[in-house]
C-alpha atoms as a PDB file:
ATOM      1  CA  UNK A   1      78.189 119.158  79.283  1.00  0.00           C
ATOM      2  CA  UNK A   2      78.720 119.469  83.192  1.00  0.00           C
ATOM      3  CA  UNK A   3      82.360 118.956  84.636  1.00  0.00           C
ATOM      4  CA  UNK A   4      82.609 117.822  88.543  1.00  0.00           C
ATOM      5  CA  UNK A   5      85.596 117.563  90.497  1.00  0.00           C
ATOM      6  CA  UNK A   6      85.421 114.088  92.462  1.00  0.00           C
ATOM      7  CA  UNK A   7      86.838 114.665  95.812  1.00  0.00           C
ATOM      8  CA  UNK A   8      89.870 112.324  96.506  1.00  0.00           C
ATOM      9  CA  UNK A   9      92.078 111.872  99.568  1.00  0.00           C
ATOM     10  CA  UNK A  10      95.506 113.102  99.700  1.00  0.00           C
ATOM     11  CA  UNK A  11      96.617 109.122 100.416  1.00  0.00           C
ATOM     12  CA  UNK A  12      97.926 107.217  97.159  1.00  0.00           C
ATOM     13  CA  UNK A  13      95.557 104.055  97.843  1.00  0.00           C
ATOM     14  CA  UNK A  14      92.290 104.700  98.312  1.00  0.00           C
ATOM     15  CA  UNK A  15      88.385 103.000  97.450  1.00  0.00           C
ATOM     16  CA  UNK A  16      84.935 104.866  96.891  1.00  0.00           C
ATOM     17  CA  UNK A  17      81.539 104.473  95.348  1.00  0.00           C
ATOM     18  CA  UNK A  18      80.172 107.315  93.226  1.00  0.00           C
ATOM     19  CA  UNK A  19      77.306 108.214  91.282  1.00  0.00           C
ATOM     20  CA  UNK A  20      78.214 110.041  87.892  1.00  0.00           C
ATOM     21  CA  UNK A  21      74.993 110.647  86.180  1.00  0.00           C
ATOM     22  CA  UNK A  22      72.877 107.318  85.428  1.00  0.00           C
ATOM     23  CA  UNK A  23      75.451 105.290  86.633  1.00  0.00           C
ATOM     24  CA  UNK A  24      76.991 103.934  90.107  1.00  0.00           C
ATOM     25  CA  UNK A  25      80.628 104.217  89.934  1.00  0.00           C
ATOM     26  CA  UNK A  26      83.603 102.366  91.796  1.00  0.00           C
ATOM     27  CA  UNK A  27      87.029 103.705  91.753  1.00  0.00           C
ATOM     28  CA  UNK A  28      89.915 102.299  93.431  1.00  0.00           C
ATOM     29  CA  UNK A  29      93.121 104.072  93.080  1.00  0.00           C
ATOM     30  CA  UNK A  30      96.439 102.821  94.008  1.00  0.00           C
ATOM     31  CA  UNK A  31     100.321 103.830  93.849  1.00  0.00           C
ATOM     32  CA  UNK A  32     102.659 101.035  92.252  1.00  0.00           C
ATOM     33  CA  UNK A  33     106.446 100.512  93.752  1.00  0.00           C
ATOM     34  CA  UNK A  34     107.701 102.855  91.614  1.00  0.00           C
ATOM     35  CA  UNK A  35     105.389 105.522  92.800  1.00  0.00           C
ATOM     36  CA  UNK A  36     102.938 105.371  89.276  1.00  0.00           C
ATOM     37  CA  UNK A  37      99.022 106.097  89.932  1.00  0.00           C
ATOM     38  CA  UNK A  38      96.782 103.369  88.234  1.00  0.00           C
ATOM     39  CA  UNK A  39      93.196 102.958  88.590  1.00  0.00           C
ATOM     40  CA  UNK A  40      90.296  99.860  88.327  1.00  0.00           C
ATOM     41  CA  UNK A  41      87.053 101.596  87.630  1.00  0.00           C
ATOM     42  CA  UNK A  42      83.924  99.438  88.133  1.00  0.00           C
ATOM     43  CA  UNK A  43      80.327 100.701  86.265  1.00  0.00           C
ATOM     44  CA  UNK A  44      77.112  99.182  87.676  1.00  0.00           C
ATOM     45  CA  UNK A  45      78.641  96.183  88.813  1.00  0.00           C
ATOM     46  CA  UNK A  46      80.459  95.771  85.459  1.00  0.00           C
ATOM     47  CA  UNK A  47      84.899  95.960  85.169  1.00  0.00           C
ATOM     48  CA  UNK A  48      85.498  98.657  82.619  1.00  0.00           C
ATOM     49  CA  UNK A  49      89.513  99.379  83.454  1.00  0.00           C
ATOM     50  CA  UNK A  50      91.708  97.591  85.503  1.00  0.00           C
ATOM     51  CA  UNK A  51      95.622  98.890  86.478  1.00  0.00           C
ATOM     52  CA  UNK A  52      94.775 101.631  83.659  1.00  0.00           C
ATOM     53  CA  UNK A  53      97.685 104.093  84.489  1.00  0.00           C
ATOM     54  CA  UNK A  54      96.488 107.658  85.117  1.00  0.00           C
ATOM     55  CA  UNK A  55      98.261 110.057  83.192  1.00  0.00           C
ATOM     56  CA  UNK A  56      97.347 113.974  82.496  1.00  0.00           C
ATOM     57  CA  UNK A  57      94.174 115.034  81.291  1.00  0.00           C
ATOM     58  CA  UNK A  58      94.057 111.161  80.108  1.00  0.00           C
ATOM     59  CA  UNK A  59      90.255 110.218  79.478  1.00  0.00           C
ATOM     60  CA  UNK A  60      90.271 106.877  81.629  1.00  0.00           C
ATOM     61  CA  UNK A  61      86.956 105.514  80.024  1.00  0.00           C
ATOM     62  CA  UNK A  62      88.553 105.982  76.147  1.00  0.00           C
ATOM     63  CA  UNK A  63      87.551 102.661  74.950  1.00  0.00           C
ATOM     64  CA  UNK A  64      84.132 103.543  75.955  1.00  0.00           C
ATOM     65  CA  UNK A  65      83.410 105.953  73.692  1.00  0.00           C
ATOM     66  CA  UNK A  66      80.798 107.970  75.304  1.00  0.00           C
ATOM     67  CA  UNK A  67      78.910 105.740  77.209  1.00  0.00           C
ATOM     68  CA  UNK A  68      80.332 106.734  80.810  1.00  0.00           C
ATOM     69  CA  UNK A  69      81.341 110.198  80.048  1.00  0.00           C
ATOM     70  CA  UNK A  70      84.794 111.259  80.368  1.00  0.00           C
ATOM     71  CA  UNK A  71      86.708 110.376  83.559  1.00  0.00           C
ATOM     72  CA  UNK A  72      90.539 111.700  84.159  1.00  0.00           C
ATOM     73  CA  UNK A  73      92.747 113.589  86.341  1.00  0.00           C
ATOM     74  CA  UNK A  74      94.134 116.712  85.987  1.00  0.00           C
ATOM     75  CA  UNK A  75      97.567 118.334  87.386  1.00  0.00           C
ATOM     76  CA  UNK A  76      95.746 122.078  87.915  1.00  0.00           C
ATOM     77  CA  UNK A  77      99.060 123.795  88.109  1.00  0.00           C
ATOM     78  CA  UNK A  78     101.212 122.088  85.597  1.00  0.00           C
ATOM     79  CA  UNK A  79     101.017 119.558  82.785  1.00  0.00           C
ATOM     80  CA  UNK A  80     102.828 116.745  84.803  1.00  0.00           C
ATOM     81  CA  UNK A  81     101.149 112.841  85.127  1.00  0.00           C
ATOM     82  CA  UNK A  82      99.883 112.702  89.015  1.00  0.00           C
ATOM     83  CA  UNK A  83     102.278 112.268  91.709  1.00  0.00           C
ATOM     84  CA  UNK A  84     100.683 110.537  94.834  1.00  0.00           C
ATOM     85  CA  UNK A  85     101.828 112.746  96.997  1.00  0.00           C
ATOM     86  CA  UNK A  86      99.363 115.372  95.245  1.00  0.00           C
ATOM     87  CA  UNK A  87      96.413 113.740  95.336  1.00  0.00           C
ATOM     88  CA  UNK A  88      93.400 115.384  95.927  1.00  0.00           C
ATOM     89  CA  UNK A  89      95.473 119.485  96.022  1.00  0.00           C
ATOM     90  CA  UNK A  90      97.175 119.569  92.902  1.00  0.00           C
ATOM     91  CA  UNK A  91      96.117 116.326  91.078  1.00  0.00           C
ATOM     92  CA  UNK A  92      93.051 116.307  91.230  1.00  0.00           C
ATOM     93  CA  UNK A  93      89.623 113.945  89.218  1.00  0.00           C
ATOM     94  CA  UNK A  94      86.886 114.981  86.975  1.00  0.00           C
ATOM     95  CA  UNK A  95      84.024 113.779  85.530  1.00  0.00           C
ATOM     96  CA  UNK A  96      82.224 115.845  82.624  1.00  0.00           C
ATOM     97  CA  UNK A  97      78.919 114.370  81.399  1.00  0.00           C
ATOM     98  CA  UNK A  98      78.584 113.853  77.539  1.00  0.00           C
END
C-alpha cells in the first residue's frame, strides 16, 4: 500500500482534479459558517460524497469499501478535526492505495 500527501492550499474553499491510481478524482473542499471543513468528492465523473464533514484520520470514501482507496485528512501534530485556517501545514490530505 502507497500513502501520498495531496497538496492543498492554505484557503478553506478550494477545487482540484486529481489522479489517485486508476481513477480521476475531483475534490472540492469548503468551510461552513461555523468554520466546519466538508468535502464533495467526484470519481470518474461519478458523486461518491457530498458535504461529507472531514474529521481526523476519517476515511472519506468509507461506504466504498475499497474501491477508491482510502481518502482523509490528517492533523500531523495533534489529534484535532481540521481547522481551515490549517489547511495544507498542519491539516493536511492523504491518499493510500489498497
Amino acid at each position: 500500500m502507497a500513502s501520498y500527501n495531496i497538496p492543498i492550499a492554505q484557503n478553506g474553499n478550494q477545487e482540484f482534479d486529481v489522479k489517485l491510481g486508476d481513477s480521476m478524482f475531483l475534490i472540492r473542499i469548503f468551510v461552513s459558517d461555523d468554520y466546519v471543513i466538508y468535502a464533495d468528492i467526484t470519481v470518474n465523473g461519478n458523486v461518491v460524497a457530498s458535504g461529507i464533514k472531514c474529521v481526523n484520520n476519517y476515511n472519506l470514501l468509507k461506504f466504498f469499501g475499497e474501491k477508491y482507496g482510502n481518502l482523509y485528512m490528517k492533523d500531523t501534530v495533534g489529534n484535532l478535526d481540521p481547522l481551515y485556517d490549517g489547511l495544507g501545514t498542519r491539516y493536511k490530505l492523504y491518499w493510500d492505495s489498497i
